[in-house]
Protein backbone atom coordinates (compact mmCIF):
# COMPACT_ATOMS: atom_id res chain seq x y z
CA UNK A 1 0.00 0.00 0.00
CA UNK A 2 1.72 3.21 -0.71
CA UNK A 3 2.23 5.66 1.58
CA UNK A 4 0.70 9.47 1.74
CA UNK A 5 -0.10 8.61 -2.23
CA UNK A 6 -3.12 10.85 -2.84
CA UNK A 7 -1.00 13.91 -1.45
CA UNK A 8 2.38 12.81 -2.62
CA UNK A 9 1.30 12.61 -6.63
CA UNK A 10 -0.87 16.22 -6.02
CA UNK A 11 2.43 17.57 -4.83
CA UNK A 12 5.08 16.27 -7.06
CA UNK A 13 2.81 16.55 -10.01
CA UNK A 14 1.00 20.02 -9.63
CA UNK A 15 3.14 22.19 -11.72
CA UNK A 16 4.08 20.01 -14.39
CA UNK A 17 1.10 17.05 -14.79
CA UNK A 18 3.09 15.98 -18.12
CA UNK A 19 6.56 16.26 -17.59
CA UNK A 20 9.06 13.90 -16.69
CA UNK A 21 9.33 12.14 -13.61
CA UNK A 22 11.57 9.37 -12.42
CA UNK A 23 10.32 7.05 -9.25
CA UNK A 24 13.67 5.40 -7.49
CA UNK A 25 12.01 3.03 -5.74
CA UNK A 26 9.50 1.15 -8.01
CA UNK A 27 8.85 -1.50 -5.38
CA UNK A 28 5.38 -2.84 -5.85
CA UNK A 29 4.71 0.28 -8.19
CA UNK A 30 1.89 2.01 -6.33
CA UNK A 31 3.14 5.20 -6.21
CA UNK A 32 4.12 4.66 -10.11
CA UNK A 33 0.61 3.49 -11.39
CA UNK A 34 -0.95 6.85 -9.96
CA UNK A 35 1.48 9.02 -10.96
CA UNK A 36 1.21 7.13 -14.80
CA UNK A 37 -2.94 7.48 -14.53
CA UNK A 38 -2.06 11.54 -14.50
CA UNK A 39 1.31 11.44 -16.57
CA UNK A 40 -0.44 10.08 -19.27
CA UNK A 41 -3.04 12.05 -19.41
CA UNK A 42 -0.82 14.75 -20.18
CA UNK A 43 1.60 13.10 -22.47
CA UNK A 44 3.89 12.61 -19.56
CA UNK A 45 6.52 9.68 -18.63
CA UNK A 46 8.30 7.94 -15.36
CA UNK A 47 11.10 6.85 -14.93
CA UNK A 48 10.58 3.62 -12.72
CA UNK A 49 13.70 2.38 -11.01
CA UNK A 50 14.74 -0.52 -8.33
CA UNK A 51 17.75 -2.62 -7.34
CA UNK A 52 15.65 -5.09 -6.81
CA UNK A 53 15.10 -7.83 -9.98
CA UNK A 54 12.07 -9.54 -8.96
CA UNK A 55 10.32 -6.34 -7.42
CA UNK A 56 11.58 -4.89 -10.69
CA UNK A 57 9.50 -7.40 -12.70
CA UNK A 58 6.72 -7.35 -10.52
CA UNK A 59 6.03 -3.82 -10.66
CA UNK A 60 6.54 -4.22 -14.54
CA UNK A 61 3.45 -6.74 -15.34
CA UNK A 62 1.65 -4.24 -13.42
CA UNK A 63 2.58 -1.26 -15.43
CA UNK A 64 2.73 -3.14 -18.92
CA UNK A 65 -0.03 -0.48 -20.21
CA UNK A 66 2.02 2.17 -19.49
CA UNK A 67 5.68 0.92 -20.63
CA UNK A 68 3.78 -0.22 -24.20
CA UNK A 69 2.37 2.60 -24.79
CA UNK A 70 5.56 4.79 -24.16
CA UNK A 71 4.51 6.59 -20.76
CA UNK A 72 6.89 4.12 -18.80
CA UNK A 73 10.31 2.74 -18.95
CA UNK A 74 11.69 0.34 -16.66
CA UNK A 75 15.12 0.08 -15.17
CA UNK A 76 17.30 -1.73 -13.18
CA UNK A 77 19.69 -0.19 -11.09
CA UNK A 78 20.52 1.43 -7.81
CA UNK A 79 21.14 4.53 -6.52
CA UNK A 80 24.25 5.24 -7.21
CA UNK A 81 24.35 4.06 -10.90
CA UNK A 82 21.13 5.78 -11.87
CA UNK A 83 22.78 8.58 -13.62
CA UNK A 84 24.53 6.48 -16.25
CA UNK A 85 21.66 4.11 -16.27
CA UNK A 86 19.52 7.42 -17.21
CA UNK A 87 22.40 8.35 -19.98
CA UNK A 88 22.28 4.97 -21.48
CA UNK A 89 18.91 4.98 -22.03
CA UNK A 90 18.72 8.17 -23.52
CA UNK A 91 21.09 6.75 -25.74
CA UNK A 92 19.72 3.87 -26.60
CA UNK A 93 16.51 5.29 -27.88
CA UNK A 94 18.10 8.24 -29.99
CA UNK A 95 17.26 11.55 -26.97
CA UNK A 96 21.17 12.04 -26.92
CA UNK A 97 21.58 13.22 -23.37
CA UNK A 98 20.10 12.23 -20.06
CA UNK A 99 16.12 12.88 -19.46
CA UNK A 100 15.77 16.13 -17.92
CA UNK A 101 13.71 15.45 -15.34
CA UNK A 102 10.78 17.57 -13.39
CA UNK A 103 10.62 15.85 -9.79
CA UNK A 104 12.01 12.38 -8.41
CA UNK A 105 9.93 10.54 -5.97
CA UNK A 106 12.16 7.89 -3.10
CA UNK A 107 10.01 6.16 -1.17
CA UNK A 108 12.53 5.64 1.52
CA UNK A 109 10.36 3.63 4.25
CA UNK A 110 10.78 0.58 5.87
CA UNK A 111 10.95 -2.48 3.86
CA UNK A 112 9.39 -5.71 4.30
């Protein structure tokens, strides 16, 4: 169940409801799927990170909507290797340079 949800995606997302966002701690992606439901909306995207492989895949069949249709990209990695994680995929599909990005949500609670 995520946490403070409602009033963390009216927060992060009131000034830009279709820019680009990257989530560092995918987990079970509930923070992700309501941030995508206003994202793309707006012609928006997330970024959806975690270390994690298994959450990481999880989280993915649950956001498959979103990652086909372009609003979503999934990646593996932690912290600290986020920023050339971000480059490489920028790379990879032809935007040249890192996503600039408009807020970045860490969940940083207790895990179970």
């Amino acid at each position: 169940v995520p946490v403070l949800c409602e009033q963390t995606i009216q927060l992060l997302l009131a000034d830009k409801p279709g820019g680009t966002f990257l989530d560092c701690t995918l987990g079970g992606g509930g923070h992700a799927i309501a941030m995508l439901q206003v994202l793309k909306e707006n012609g928006g995207h997330l970024y959806c990170a975690d270390r994690d492989p298994d959450a990481l895949a999880s989280a993915g069949a649950r956001l498959e909507d979103f990652t086909a249709s372009g609003h979503a990209t999934l990646l593996h990695s932690n912290f600290a290797s986020l920023p050339s994680v971000l480059r490489a995929t920028a790379a990879a599909t032809a935007q040249g340079s890192a996503p600039f990005l408009d807020g970045i949500l860490l969940d940083l609670g207790v895990s179970s």
